[in-house]
C-alpha atoms as a PDB file:
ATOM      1  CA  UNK A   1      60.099-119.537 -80.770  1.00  0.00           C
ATOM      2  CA  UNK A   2      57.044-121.618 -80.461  1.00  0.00           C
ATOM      3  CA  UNK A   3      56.384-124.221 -77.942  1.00  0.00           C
ATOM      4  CA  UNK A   4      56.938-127.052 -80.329  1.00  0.00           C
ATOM      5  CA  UNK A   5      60.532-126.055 -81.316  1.00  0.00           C
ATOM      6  CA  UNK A   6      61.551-125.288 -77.734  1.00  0.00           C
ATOM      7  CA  UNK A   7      64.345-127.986 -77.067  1.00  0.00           C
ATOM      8  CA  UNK A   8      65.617-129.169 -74.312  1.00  0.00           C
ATOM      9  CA  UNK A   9      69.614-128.881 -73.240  1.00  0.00           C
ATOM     10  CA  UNK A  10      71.426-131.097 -71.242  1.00  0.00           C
ATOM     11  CA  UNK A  11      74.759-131.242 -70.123  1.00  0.00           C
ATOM     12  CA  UNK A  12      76.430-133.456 -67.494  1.00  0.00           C
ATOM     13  CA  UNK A  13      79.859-132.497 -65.928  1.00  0.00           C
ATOM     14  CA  UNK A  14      80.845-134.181 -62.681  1.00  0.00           C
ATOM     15  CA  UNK A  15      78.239-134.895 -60.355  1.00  0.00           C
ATOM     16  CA  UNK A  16      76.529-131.043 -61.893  1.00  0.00           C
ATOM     17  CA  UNK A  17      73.157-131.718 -64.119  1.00  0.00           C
ATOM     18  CA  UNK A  18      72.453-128.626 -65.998  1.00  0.00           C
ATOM     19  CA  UNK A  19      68.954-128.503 -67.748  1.00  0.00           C
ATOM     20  CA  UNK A  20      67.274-125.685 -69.384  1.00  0.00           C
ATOM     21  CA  UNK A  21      63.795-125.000 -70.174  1.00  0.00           C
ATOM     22  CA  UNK A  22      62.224-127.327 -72.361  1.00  0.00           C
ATOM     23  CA  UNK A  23      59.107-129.905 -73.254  1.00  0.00           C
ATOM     24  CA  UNK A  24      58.588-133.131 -72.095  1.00  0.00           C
ATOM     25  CA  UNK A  25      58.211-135.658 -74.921  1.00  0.00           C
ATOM     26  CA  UNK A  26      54.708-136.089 -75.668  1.00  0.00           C
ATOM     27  CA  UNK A  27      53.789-132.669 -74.545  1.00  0.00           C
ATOM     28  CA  UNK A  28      53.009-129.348 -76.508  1.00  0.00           C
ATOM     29  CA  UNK A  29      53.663-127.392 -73.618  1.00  0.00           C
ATOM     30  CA  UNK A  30      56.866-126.467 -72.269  1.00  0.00           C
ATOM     31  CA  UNK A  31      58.633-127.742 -68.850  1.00  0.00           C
ATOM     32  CA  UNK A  32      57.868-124.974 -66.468  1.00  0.00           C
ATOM     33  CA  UNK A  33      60.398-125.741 -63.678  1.00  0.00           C
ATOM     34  CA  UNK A  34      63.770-126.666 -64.815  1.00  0.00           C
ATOM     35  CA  UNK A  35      67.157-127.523 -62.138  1.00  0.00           C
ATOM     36  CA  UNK A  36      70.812-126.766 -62.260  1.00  0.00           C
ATOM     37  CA  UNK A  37      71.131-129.165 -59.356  1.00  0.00           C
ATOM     38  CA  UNK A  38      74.761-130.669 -58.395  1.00  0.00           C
ATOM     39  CA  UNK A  39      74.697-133.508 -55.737  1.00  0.00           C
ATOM     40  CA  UNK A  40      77.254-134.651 -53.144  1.00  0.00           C
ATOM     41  CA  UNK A  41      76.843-137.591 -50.969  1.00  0.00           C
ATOM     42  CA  UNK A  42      78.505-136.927 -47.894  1.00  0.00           C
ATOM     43  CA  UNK A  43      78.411-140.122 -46.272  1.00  0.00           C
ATOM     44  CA  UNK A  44      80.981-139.671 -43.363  1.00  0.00           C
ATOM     45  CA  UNK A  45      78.206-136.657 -41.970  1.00  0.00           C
ATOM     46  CA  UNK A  46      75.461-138.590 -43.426  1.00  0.00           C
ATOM     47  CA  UNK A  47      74.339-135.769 -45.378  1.00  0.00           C
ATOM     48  CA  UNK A  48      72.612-135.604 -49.214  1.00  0.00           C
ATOM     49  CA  UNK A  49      73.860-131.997 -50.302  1.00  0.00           C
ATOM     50  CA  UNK A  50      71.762-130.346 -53.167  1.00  0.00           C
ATOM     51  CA  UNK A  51      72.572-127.386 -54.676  1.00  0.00           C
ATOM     52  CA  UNK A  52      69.858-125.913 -56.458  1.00  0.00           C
ATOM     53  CA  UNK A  53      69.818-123.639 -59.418  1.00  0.00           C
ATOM     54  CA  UNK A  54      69.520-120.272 -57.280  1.00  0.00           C
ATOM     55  CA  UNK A  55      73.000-121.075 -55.789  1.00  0.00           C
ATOM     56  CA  UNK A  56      71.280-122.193 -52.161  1.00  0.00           C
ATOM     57  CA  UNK A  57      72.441-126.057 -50.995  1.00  0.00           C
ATOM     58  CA  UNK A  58      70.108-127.710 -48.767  1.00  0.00           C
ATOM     59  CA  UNK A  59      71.661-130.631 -46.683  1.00  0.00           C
ATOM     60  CA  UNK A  60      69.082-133.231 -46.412  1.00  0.00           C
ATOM     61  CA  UNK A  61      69.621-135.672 -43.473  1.00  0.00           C
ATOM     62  CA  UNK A  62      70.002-139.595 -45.078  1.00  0.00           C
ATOM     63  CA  UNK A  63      67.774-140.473 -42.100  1.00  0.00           C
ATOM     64  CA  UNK A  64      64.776-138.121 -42.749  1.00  0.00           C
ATOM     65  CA  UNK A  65      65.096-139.422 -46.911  1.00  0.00           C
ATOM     66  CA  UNK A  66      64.699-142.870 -45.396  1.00  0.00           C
ATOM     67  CA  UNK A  67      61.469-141.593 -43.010  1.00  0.00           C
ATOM     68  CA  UNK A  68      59.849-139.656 -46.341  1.00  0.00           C
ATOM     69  CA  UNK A  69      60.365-142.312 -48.445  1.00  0.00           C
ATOM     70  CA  UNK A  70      57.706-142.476 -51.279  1.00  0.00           C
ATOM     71  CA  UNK A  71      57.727-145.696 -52.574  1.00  0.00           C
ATOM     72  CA  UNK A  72      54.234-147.938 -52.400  1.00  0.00           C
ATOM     73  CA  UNK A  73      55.821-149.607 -49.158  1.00  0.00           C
ATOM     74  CA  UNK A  74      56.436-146.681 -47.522  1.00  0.00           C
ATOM     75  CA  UNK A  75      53.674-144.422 -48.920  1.00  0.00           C
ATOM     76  CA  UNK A  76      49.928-146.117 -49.429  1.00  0.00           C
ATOM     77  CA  UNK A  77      49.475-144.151 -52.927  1.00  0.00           C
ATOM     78  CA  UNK A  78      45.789-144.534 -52.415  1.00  0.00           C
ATOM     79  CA  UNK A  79      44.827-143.247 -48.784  1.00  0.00           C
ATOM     80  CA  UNK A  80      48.073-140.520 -50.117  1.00  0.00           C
ATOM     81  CA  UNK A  81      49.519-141.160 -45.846  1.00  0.00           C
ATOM     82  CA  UNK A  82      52.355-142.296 -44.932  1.00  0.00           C
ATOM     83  CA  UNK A  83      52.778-146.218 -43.709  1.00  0.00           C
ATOM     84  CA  UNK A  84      53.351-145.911 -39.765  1.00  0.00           C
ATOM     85  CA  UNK A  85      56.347-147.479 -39.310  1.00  0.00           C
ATOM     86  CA  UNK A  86      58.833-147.262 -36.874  1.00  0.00           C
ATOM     87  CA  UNK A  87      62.878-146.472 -37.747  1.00  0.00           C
ATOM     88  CA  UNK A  88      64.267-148.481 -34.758  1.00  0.00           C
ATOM     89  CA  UNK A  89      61.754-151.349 -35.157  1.00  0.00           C
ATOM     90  CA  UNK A  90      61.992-151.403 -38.982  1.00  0.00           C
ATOM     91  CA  UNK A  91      65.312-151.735 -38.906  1.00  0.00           C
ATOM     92  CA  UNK A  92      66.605-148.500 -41.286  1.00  0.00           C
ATOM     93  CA  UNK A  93      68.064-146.370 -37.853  1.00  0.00           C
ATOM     94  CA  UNK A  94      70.967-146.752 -39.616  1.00  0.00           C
ATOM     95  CA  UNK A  95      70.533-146.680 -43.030  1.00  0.00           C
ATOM     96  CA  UNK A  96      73.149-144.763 -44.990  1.00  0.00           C
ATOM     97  CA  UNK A  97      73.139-143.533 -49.247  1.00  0.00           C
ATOM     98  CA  UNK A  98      75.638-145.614 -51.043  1.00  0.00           C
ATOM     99  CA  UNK A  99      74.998-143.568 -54.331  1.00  0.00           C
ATOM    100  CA  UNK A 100      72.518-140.598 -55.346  1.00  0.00           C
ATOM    101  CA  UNK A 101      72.089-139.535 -59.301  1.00  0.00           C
ATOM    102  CA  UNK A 102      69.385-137.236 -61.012  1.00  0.00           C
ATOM    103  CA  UNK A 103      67.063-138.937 -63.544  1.00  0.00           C
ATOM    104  CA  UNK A 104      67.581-135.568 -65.869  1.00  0.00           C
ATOM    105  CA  UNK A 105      64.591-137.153 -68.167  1.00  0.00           C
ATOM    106  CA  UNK A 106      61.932-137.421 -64.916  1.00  0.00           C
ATOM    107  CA  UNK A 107      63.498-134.849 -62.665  1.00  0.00           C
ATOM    108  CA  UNK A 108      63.833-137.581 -59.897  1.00  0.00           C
ATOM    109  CA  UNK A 109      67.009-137.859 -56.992  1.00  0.00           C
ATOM    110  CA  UNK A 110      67.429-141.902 -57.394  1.00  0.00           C
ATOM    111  CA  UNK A 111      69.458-142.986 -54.115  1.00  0.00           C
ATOM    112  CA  UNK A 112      70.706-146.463 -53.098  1.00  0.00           C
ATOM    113  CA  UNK A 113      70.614-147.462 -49.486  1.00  0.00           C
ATOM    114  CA  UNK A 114      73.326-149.246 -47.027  1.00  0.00           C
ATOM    115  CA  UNK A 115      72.013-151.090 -43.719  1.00  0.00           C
ATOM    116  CA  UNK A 116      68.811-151.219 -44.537  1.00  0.00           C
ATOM    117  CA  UNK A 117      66.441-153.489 -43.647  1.00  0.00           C
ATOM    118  CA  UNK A 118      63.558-153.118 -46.062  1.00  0.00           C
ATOM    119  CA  UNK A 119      64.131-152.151 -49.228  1.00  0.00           C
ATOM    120  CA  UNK A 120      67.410-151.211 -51.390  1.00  0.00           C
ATOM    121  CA  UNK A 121      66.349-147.745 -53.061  1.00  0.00           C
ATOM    122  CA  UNK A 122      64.201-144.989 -52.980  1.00  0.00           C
ATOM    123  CA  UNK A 123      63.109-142.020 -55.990  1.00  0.00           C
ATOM    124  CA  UNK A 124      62.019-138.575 -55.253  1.00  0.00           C
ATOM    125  CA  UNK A 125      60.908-136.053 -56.977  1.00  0.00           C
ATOM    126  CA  UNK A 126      63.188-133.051 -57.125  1.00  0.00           C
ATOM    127  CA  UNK A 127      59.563-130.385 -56.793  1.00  0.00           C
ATOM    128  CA  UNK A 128      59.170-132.382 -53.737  1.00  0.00           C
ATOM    129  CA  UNK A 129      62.522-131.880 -52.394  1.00  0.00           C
ATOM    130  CA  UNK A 130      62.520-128.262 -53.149  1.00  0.00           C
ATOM    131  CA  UNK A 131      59.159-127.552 -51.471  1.00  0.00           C
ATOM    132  CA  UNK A 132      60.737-129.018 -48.457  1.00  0.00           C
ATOM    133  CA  UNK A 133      64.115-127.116 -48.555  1.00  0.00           C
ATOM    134  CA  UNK A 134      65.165-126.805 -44.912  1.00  0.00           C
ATOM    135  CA  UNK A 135      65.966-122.678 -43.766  1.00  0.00           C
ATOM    136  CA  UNK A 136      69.631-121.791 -43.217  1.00  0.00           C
ATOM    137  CA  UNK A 137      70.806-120.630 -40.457  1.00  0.00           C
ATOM    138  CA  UNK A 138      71.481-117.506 -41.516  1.00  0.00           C
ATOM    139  CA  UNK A 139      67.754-117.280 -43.017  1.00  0.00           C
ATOM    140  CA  UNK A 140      66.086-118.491 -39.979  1.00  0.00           C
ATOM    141  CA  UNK A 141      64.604-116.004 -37.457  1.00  0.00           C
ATOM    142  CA  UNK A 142      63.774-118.456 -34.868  1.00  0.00           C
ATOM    143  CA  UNK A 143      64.861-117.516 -31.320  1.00  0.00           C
ATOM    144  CA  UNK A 144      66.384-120.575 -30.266  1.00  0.00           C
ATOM    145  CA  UNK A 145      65.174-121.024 -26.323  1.00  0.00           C
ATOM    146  CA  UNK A 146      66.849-124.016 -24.325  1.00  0.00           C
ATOM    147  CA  UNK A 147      64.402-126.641 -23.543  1.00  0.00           C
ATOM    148  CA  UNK A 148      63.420-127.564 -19.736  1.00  0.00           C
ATOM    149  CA  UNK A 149      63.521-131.297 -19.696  1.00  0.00           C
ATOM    150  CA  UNK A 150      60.246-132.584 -16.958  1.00  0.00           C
ATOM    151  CA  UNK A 151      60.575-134.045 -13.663  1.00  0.00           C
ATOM    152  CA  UNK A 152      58.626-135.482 -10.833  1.00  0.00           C
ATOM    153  CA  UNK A 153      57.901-132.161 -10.091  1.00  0.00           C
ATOM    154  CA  UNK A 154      56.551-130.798 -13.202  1.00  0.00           C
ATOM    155  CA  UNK A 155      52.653-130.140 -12.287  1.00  0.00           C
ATOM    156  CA  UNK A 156      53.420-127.685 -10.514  1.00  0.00           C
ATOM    157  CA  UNK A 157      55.795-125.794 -12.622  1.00  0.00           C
ATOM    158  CA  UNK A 158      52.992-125.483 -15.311  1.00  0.00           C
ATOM    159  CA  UNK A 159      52.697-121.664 -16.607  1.00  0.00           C
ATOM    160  CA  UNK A 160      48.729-120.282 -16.753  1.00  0.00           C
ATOM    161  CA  UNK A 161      47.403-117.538 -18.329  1.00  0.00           C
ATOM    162  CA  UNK A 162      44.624-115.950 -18.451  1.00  0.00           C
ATOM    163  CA  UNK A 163      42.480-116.640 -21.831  1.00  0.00           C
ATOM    164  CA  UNK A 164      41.855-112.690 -22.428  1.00  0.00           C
ATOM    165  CA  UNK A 165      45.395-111.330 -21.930  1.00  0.00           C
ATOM    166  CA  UNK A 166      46.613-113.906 -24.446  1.00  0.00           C
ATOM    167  CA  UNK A 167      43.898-112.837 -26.658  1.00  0.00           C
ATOM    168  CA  UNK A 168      44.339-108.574 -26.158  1.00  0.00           C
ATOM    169  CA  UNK A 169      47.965-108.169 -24.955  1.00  0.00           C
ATOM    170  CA  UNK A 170      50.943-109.189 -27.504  1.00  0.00           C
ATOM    171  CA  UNK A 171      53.404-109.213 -24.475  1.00  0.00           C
ATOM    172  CA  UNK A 172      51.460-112.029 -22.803  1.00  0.00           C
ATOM    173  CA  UNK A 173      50.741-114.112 -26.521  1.00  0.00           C
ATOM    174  CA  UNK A 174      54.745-113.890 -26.442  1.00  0.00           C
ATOM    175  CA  UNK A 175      55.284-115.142 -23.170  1.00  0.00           C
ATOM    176  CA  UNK A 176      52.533-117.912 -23.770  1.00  0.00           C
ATOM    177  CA  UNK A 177      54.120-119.589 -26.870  1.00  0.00           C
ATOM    178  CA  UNK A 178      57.550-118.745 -25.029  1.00  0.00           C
ATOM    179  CA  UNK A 179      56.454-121.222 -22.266  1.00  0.00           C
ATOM    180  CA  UNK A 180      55.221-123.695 -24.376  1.00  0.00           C
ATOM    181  CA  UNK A 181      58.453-123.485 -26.510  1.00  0.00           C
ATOM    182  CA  UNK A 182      60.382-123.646 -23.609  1.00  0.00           C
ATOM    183  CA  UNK A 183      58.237-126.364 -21.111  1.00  0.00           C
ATOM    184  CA  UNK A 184      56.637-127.903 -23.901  1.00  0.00           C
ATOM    185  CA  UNK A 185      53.019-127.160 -22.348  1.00  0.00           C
ATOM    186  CA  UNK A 186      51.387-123.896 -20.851  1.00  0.00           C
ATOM    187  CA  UNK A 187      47.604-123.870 -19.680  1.00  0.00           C
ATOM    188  CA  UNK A 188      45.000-121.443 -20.627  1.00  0.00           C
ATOM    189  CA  UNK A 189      42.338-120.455 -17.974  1.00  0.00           C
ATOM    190  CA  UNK A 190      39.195-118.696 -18.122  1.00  0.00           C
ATOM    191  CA  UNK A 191      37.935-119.825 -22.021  1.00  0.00           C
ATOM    192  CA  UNK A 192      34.533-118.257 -22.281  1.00  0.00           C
ATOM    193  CA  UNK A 193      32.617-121.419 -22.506  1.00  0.00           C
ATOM    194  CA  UNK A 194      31.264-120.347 -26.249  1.00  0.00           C
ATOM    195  CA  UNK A 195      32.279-122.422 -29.684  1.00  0.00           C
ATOM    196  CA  UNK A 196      35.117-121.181 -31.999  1.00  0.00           C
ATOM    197  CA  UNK A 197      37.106-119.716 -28.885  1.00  0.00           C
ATOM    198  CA  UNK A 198      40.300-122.095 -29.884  1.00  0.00           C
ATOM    199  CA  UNK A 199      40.304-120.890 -33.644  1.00  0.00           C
ATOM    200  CA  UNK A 200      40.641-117.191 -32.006  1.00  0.00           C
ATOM    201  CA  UNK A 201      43.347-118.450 -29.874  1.00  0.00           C
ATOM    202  CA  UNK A 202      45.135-119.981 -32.682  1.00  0.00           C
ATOM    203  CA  UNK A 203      44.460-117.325 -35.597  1.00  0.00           C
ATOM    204  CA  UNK A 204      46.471-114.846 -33.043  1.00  0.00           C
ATOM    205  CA  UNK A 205      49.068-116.875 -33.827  1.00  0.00           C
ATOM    206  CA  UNK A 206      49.045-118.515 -37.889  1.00  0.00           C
ATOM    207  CA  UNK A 207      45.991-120.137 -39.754  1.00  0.00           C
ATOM    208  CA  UNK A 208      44.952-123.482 -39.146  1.00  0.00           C
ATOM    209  CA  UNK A 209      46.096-125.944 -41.166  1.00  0.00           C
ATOM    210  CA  UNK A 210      43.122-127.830 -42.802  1.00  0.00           C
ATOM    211  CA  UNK A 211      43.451-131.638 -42.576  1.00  0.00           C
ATOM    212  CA  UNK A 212      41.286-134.165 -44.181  1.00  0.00           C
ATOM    213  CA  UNK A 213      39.222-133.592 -41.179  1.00  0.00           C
ATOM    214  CA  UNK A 214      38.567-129.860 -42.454  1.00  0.00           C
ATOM    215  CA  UNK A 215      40.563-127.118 -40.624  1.00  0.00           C
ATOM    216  CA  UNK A 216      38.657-127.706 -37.292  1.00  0.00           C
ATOM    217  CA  UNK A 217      37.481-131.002 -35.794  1.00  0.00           C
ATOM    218  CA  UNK A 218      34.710-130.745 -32.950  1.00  0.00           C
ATOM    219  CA  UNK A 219      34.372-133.083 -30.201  1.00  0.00           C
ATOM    220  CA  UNK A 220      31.808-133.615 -27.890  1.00  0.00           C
ATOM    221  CA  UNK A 221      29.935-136.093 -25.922  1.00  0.00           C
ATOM    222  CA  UNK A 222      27.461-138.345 -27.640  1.00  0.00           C
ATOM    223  CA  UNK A 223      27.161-141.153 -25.349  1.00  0.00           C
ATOM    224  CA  UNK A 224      26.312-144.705 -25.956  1.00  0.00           C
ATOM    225  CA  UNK A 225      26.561-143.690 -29.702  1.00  0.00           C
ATOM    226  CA  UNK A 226      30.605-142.746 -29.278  1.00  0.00           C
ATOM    227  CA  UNK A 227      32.429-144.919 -31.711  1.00  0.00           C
ATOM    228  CA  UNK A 228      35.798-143.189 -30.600  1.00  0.00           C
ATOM    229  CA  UNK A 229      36.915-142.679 -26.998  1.00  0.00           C
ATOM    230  CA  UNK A 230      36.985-139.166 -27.901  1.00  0.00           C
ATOM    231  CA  UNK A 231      33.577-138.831 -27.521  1.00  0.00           C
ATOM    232  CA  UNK A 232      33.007-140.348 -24.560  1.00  0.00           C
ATOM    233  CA  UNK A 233      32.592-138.195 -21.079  1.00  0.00           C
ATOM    234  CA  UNK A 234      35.942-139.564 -19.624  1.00  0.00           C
ATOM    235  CA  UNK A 235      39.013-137.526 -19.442  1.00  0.00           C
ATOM    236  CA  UNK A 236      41.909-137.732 -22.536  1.00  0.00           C
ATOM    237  CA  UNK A 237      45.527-137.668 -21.036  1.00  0.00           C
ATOM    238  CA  UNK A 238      48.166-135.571 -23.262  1.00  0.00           C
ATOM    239  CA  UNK A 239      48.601-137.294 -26.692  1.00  0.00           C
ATOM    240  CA  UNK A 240      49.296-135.470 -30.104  1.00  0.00           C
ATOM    241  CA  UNK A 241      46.980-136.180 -33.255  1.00  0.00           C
ATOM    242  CA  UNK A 242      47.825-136.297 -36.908  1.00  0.00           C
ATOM    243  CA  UNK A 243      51.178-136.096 -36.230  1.00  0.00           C
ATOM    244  CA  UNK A 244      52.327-137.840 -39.399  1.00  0.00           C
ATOM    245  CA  UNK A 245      51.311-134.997 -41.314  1.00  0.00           C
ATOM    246  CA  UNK A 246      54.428-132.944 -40.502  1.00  0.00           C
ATOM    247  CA  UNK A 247      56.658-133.482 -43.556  1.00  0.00           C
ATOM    248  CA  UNK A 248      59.721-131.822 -41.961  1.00  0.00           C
ATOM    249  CA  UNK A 249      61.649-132.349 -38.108  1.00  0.00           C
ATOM    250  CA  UNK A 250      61.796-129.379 -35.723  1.00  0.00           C
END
């Protein structure tokens, strides 16, 4: 059957959207992803429930909908970043789904919003939701290691190793990202004072993510010239970077 004839089947039973391959109007090509997705709004757990077409239901938290929300006042659609807003401050802490659909013509979750402060509804795009399906527990291999909350006390509870083990012996790499799951920070002594000796460290454990900023950022002292405090001499307390681009908690 050529692409032209392909058609498109729809069928809606319930809250259960069945769609089969077909072409959008105005295209000559066929849809290449197509959803069997049935949605249930479990308010009372504050849940959005899909269940996708390979019979796996992903439970996506109301709150982290509300936090990813893609609309223009939400998401600048020209820088492509989030807005930097604040859930407690802008008033959606407890913002709740009243209703969820699928737009079966723009494969889109449309959801309306309780106790919310800014705006009434949100749209996302059901690719976008599946990229971010969260791992069951059942599919997740992470070793789940209790946290040690800080105290007073905590500089001198501070794990070091030594840069070389880390780098030659898988038992002490373990123990390394152990203590940093575990304390939340772990120092690593005796770096051979040479460039490129953190992308070792961290391509012994994934790849580095590129950012906007390329997948490594160098800093380093240029003086009256510095336009951000990073590259002045002074010392940088602990602060984390970037850390809107994480799309998904945990």
């Amino acid at each position: 059957m050529s692409a032209r004839r392909i058609s498109r089947f729809l069928s809606l039973s319930g809250s259960h959207l069945y769609r089969c391959r077909g072409r959008r109007p105005g295209s000559a090509w066929p849809q290449l992803s197509y959803y069997s997705v049935h949605v249930e709004n479990r308010v009372d757990d504050k849940l959005l429930s899909l269940k996708w077409e390979d019979g796996k239901t992903t439970d996506y938290p109301h709150i982290y909908l509300r936090d990813n929300c893609p609309c223009p006042s939400c998401y600048n659609p020209q820088t492509r970043q989030r807005v930097i807003s604040n859930l407690i401050f802008d008033d959606y802490a407890n913002a709740t789904i009243k209703t969820a659909h699928i737009d079966q013509d723009k494969d889109e979750l449309h959801v309306e919003w309780t106790n919310d402060g800014q705006h009434d509804s949100s749209i996302f795009q059901l690719n976008w939701l599946k990229e971010r399906r969260f791992a069951s527990q059942a599919e997740s291999q992470q070793v789940r290691i209790k946290r040690i909350l800080w105290d007073d006390d905590i500089i001198n509870k501070i794990h070091r190793f030594d840069y070389n083990k880390v780098i030659e012996d898988q038992s002490q790499l373990y123990q390394w990202l152990r203590c940093i799951l575990q304390d939340g920070i772990a120092l690593i002594d005796k770096v051979p004072d040479e460039t490129s000796q953190v992308r070792k460290l961290a391509n012994k454990v994934s790849y580095l993510r590129p950012s906007c900023y390329g997948d490594q950022f160098r800093i380093e002292s240029i003086g009256e010239a510095a336009t951000t405090i990073a590259y002045k001499t002074g010392r940088l307390a602990m602060h984390s970077d970037l850390a809107y681009y994480v799309n998904m908690p945990g």
